[in-house]
PDB file of N, CA and C in Angstrom:
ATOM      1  N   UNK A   1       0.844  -1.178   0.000  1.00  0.00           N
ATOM      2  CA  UNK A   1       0.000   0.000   0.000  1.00  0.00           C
ATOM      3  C   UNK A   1       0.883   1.232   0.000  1.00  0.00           C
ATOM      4  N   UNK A   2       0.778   1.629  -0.955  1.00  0.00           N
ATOM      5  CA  UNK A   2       1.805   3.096  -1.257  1.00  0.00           C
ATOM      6  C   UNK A   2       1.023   4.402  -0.034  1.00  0.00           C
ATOM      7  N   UNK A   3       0.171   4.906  -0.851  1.00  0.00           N
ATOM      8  CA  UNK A   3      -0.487   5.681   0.572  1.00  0.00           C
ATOM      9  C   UNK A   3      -2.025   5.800   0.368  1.00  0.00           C
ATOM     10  N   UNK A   4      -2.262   6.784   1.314  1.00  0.00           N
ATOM     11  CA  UNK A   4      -4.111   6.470   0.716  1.00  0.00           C
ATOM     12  C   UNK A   4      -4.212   7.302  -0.367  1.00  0.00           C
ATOM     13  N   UNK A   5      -3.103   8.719  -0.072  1.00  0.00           N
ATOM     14  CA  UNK A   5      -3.699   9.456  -1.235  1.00  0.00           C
ATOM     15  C   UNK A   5      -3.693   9.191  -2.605  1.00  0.00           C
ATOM     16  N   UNK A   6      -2.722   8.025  -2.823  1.00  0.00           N
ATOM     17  CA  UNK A   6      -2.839   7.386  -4.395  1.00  0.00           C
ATOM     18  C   UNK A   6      -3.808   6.323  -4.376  1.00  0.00           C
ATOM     19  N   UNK A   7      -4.651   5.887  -3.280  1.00  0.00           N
ATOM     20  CA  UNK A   7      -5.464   4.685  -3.364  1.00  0.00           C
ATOM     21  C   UNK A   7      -6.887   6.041  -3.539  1.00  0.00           C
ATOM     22  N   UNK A   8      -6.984   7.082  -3.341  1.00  0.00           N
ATOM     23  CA  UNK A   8      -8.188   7.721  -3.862  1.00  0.00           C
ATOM     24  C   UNK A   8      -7.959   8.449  -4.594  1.00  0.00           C
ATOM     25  N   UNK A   9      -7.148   8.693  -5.393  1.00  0.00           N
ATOM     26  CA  UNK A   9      -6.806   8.996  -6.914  1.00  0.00           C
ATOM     27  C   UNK A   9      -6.741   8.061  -7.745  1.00  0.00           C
ATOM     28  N   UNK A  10      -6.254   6.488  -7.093  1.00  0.00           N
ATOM     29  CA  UNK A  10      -6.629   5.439  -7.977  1.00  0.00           C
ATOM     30  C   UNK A  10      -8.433   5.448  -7.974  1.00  0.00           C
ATOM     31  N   UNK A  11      -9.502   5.203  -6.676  1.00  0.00           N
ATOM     32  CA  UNK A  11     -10.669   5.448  -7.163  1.00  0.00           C
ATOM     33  C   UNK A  11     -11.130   6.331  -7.932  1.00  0.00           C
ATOM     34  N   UNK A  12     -10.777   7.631  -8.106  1.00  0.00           N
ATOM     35  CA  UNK A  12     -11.228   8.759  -9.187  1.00  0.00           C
ATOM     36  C   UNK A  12     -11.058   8.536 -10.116  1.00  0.00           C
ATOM     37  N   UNK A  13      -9.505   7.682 -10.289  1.00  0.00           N
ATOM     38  CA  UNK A  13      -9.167   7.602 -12.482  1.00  0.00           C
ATOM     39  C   UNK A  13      -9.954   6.083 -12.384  1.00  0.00           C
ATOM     40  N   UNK A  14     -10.386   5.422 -11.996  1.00  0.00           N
ATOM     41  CA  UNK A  14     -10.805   3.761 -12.648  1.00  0.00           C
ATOM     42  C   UNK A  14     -12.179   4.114 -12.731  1.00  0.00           C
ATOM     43  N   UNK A  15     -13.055   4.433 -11.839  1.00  0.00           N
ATOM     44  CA  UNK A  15     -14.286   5.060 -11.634  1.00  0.00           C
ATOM     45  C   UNK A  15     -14.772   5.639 -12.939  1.00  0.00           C
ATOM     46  N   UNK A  16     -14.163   6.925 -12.771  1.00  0.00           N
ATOM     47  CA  UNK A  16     -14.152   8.164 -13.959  1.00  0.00           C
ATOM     48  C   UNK A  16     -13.758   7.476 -15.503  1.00  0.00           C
ATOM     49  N   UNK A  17     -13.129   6.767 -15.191  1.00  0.00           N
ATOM     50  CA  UNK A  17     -12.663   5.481 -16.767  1.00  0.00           C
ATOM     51  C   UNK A  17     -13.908   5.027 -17.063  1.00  0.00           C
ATOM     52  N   UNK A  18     -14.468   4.287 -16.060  1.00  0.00           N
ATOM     53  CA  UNK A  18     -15.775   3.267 -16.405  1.00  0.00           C
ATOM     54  C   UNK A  18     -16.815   4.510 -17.083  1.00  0.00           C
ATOM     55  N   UNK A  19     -16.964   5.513 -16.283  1.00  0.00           N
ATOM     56  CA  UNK A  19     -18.295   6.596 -16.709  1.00  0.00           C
ATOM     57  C   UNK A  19     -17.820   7.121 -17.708  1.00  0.00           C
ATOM     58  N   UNK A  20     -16.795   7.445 -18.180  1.00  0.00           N
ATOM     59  CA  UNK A  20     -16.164   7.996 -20.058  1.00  0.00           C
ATOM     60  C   UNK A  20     -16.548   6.715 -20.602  1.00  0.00           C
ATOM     61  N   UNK A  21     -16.131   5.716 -20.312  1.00  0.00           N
ATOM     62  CA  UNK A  21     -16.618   4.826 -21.556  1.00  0.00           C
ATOM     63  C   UNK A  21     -18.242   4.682 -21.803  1.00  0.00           C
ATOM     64  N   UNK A  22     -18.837   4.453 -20.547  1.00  0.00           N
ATOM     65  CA  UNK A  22     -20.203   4.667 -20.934  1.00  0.00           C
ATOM     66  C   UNK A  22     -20.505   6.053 -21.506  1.00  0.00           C
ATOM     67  N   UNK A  23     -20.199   7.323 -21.287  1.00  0.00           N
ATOM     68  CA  UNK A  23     -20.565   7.675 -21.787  1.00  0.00           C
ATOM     69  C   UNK A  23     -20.138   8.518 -23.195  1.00  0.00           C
ATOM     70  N   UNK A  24     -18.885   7.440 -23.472  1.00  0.00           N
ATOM     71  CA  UNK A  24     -18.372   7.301 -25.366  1.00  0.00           C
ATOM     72  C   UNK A  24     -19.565   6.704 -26.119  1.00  0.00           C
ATOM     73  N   UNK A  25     -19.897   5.605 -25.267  1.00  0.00           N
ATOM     74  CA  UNK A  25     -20.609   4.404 -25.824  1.00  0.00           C
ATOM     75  C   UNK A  25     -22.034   5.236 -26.444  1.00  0.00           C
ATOM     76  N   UNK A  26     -22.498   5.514 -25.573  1.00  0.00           N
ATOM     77  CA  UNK A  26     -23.764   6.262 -25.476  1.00  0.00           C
ATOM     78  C   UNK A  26     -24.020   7.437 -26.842  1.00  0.00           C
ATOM     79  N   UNK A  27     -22.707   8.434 -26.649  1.00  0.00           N
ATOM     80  CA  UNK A  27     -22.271   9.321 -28.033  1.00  0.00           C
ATOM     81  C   UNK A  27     -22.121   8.619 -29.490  1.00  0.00           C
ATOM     82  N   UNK A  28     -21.477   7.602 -29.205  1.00  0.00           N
ATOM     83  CA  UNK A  28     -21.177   6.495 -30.245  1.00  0.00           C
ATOM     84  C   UNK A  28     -22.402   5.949 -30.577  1.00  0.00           C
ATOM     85  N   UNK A  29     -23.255   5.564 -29.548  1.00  0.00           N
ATOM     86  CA  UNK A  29     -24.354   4.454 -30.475  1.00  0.00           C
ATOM     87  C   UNK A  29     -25.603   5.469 -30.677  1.00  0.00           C
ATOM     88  N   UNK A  30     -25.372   6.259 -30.216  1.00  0.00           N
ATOM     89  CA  UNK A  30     -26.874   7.462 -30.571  1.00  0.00           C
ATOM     90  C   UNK A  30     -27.798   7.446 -29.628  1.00  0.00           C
ATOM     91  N   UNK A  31     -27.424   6.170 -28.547  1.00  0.00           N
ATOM     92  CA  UNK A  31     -28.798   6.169 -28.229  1.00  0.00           C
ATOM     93  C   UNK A  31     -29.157   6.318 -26.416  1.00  0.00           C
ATOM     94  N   UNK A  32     -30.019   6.515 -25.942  1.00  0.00           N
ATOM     95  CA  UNK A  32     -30.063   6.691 -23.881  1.00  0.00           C
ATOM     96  C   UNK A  32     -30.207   5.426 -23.825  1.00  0.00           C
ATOM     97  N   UNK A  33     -29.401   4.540 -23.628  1.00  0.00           N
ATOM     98  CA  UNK A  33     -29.504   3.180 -22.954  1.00  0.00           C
ATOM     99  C   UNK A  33     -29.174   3.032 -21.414  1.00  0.00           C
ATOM    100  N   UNK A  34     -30.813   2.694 -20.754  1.00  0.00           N
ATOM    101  CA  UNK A  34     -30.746   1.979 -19.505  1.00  0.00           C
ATOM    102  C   UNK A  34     -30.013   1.800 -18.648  1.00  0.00           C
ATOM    103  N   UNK A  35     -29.498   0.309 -19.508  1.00  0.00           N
ATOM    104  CA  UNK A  35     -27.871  -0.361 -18.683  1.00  0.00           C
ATOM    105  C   UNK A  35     -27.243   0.528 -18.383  1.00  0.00           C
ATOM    106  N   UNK A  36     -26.845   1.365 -19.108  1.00  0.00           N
ATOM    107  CA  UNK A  36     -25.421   2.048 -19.228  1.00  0.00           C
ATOM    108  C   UNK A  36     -25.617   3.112 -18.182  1.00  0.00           C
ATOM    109  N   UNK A  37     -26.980   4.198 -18.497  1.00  0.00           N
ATOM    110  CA  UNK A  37     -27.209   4.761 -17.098  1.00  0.00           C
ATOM    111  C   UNK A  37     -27.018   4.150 -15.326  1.00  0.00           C
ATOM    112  N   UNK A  38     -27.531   2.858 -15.717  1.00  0.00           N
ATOM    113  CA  UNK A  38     -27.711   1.980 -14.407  1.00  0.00           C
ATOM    114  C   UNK A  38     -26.234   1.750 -14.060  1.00  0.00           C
ATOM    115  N   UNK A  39     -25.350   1.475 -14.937  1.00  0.00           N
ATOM    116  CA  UNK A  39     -23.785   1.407 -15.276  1.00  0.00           C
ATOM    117  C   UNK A  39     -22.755   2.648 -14.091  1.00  0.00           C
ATOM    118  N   UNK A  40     -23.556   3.636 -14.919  1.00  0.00           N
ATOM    119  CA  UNK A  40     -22.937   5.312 -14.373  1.00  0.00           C
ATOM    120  C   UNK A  40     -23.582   5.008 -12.716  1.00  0.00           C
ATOM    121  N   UNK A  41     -24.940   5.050 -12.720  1.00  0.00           N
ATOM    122  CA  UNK A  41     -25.243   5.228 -11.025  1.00  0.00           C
ATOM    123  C   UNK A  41     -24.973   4.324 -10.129  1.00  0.00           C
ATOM    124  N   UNK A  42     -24.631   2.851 -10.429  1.00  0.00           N
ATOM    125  CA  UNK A  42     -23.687   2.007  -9.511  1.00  0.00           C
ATOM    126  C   UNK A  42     -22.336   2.383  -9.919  1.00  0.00           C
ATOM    127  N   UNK A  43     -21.521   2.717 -10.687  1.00  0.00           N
ATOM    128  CA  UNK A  43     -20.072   3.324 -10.121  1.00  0.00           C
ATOM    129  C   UNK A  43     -19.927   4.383  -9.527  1.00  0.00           C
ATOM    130  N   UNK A  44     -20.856   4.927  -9.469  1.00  0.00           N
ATOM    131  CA  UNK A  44     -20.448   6.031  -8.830  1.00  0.00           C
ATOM    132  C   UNK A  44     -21.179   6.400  -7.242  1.00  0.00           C
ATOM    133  N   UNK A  45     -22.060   5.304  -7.077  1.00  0.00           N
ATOM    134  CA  UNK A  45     -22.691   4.992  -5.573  1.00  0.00           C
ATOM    135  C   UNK A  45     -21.262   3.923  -5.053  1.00  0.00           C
ATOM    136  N   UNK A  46     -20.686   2.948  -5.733  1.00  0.00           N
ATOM    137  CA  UNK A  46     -19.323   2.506  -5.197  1.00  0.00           C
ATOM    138  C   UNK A  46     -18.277   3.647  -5.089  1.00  0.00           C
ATOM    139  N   UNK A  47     -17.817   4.647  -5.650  1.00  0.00           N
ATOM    140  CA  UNK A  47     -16.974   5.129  -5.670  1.00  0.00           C
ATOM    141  C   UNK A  47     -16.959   6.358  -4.325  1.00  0.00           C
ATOM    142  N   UNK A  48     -18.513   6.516  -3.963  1.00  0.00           N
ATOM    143  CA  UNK A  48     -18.487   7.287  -2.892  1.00  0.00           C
ATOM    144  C   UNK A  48     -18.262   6.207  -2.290  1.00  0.00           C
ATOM    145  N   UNK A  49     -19.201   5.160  -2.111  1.00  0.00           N
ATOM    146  CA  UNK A  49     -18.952   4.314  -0.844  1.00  0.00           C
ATOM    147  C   UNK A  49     -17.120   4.047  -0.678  1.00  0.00           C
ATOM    148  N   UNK A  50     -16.618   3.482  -1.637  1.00  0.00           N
ATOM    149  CA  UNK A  50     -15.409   3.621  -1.424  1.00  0.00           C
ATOM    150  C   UNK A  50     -14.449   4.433  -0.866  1.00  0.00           C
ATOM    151  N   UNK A  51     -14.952   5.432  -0.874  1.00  0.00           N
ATOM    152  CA  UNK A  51     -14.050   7.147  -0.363  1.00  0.00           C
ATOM    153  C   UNK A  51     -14.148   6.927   0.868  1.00  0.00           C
ATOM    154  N   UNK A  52     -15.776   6.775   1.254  1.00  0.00           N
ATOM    155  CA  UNK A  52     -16.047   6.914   2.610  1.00  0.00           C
ATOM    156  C   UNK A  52     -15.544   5.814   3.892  1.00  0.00           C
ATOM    157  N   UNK A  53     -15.211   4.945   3.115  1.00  0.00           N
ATOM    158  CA  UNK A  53     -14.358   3.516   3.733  1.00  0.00           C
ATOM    159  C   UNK A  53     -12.901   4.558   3.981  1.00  0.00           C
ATOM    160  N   UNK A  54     -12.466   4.631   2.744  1.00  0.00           N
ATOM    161  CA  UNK A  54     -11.140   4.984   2.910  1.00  0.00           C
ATOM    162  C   UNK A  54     -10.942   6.257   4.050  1.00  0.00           C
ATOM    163  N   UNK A  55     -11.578   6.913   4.340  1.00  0.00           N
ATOM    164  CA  UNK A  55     -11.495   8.372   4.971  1.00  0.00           C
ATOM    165  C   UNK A  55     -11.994   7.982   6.536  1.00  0.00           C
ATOM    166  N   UNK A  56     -12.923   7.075   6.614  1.00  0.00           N
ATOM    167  CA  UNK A  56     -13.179   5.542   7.873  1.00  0.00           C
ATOM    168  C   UNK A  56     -12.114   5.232   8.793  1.00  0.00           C
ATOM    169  N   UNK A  57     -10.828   4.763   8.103  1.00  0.00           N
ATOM    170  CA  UNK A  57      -9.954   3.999   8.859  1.00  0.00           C
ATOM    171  C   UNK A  57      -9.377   5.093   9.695  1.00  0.00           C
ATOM    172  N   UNK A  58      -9.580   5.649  10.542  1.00  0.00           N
ATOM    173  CA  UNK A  58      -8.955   6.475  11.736  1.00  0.00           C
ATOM    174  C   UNK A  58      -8.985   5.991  12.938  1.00  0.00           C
ATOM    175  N   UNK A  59     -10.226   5.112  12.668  1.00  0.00           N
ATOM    176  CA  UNK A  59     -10.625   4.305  14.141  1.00  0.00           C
ATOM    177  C   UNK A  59      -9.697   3.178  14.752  1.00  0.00           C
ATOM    178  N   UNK A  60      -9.227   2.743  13.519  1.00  0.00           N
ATOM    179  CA  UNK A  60      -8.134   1.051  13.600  1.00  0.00           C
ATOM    180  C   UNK A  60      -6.978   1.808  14.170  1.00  0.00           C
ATOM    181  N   UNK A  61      -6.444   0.670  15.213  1.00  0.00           N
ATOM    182  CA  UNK A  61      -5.322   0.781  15.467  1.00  0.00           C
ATOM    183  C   UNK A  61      -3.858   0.190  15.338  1.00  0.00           C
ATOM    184  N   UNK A  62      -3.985  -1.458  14.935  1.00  0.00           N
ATOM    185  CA  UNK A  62      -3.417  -2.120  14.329  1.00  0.00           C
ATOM    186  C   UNK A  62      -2.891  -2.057  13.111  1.00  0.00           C
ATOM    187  N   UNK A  63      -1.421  -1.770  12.470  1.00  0.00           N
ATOM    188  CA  UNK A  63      -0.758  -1.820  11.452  1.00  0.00           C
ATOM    189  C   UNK A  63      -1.181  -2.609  10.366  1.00  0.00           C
ATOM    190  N   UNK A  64      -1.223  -4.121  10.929  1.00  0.00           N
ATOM    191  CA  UNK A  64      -1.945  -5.316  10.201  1.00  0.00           C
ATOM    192  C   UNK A  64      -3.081  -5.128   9.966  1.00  0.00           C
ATOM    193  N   UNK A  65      -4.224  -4.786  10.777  1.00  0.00           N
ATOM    194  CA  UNK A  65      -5.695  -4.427  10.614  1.00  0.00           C
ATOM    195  C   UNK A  65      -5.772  -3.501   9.411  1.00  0.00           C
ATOM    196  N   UNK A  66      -4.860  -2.662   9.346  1.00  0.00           N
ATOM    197  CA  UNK A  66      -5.151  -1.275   8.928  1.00  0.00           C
ATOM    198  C   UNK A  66      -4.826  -1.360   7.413  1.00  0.00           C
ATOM    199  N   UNK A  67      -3.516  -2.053   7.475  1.00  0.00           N
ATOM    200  CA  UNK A  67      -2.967  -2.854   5.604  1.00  0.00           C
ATOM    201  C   UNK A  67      -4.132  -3.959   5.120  1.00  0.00           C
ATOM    202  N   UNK A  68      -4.337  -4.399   6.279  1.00  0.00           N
ATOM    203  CA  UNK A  68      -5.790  -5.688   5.714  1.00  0.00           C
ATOM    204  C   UNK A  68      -7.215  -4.785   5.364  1.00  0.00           C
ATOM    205  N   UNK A  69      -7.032  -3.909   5.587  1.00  0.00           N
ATOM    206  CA  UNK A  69      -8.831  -2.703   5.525  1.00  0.00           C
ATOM    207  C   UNK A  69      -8.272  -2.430   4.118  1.00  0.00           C
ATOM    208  N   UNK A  70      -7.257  -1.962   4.050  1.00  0.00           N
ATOM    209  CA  UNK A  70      -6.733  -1.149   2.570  1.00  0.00           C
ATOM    210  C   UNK A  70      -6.769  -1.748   1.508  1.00  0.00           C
ATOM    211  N   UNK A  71      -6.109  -2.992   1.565  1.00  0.00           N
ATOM    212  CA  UNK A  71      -5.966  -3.803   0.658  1.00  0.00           C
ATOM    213  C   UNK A  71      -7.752  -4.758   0.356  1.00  0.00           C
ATOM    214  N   UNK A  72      -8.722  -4.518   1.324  1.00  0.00           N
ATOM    215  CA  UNK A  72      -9.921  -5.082   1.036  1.00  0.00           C
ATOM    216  C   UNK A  72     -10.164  -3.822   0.174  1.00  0.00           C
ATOM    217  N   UNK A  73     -10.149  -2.477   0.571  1.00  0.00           N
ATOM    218  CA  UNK A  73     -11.435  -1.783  -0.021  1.00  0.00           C
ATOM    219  C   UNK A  73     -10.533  -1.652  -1.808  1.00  0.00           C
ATOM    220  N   UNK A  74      -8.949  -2.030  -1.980  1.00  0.00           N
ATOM    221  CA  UNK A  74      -8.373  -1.776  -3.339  1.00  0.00           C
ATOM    222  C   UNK A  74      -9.498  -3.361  -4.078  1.00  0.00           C
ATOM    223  N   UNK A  75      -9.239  -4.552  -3.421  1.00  0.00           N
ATOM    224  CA  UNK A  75      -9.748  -5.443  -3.812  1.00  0.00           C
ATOM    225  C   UNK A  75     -11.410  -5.368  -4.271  1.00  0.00           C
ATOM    226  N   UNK A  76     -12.015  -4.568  -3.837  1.00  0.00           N
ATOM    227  CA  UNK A  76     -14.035  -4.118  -3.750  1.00  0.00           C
ATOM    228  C   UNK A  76     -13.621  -3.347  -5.065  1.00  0.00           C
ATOM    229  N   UNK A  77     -12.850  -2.141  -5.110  1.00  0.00           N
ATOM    230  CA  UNK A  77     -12.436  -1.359  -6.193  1.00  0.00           C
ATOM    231  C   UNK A  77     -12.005  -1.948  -7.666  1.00  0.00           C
ATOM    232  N   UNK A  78     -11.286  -2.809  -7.434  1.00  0.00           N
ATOM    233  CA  UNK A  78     -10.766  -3.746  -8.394  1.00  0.00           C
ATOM    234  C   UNK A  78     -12.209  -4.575  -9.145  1.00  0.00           C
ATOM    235  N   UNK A  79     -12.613  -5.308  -8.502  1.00  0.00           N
ATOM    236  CA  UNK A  79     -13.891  -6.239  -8.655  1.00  0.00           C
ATOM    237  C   UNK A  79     -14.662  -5.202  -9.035  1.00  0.00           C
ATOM    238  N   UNK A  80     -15.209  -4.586  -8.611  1.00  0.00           N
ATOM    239  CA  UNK A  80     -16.347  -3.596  -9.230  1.00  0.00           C
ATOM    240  C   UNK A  80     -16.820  -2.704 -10.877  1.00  0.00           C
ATOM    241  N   UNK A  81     -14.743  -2.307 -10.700  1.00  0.00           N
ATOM    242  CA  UNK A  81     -14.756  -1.983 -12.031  1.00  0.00           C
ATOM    243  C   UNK A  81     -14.551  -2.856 -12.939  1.00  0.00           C
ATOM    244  N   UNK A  82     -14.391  -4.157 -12.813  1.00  0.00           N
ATOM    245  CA  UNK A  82     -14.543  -5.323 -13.905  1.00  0.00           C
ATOM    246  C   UNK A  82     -15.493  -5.680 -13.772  1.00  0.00           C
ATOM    247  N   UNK A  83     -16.829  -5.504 -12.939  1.00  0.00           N
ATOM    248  CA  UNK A  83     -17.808  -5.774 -13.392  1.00  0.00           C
ATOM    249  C   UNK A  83     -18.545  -5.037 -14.213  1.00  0.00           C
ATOM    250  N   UNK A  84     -17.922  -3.832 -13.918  1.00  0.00           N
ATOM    251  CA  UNK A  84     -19.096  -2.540 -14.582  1.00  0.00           C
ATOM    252  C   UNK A  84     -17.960  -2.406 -16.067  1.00  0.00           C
ATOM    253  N   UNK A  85     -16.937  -3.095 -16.404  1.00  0.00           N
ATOM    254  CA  UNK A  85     -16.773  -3.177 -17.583  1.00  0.00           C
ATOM    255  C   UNK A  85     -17.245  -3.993 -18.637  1.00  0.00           C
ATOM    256  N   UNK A  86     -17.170  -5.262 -17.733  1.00  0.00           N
ATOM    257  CA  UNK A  86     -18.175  -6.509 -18.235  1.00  0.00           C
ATOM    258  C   UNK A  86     -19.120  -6.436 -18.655  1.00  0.00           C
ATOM    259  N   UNK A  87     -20.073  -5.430 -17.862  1.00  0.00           N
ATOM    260  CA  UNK A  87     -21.639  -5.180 -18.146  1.00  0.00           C
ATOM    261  C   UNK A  87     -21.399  -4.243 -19.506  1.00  0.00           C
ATOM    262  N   UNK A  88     -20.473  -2.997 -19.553  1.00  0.00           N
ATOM    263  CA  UNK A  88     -20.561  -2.710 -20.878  1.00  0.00           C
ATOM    264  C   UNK A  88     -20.447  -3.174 -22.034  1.00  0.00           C
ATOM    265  N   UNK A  89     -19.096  -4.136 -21.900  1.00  0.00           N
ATOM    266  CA  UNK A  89     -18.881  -4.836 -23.246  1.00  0.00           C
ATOM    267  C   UNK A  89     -19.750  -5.716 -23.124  1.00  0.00           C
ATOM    268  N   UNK A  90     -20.981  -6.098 -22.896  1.00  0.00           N
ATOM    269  CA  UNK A  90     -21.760  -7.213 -23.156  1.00  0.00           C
ATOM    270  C   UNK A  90     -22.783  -6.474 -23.657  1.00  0.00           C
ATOM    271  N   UNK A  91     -22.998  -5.144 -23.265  1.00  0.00           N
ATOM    272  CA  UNK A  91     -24.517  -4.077 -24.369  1.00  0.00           C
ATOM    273  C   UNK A  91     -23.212  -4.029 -25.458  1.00  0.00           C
ATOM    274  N   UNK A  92     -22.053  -3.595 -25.108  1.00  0.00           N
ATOM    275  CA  UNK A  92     -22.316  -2.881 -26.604  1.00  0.00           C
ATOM    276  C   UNK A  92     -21.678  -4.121 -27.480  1.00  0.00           C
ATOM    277  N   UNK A  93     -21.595  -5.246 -27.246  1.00  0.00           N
ATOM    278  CA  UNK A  93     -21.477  -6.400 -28.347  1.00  0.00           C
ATOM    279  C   UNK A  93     -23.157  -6.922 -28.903  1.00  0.00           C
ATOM    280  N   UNK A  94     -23.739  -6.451 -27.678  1.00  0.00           N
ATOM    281  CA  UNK A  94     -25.468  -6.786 -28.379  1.00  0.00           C
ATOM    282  C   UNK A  94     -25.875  -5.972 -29.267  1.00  0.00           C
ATOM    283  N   UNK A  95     -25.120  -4.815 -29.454  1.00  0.00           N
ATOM    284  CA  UNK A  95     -25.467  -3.448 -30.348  1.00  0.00           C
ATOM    285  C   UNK A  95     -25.112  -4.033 -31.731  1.00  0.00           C
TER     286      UNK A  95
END
């Protein structure tokens, strides 16, 4: 774990990645698709929730506890945005 402040600049650029592509996709195919909205408002209900984890850990006191919290909420971060990439490339291969 480098520090937090690059673990919430890493949430802003992966986040902010997923919502440009949806909304390339969207410019690109012409059209207001659903998914893709639904796409934008779960990354970005994770990406607060995520912040708010990260800005959380003041309470822990344990070194180990505290690298094991970090490394869960990079791991939630990680998983999330491969899902919400997944979900795109699967509309826009149905397109």
């Amino acid at each position: 774990m480098a520090s937090i402040k690059r673990l919430k600049k890493d949430i802003d650029y992966l986040t902010f990645s997923v919502i440009a592509d949806c909304f390339n996709y969207s410019i690109v195919s012409g059209k207001n698709n659903e998914e893709v909205s639904g796409i934008v408002k779960d990354i970005i209900a994770t990406r607060n929730d995520l912040l708010d984890r990260v800005r959380g850990v003041k309470r822990l006191e344990d070194k180990k506890e505290i690298k094991n919290y970090f490394k869960a909420v990079s791991n939630d971060l990680m998983r999330s945005v491969d899902a919400s990439f997944t979900k795109l490339s699967e509309i826009v291969k149905a397109d």
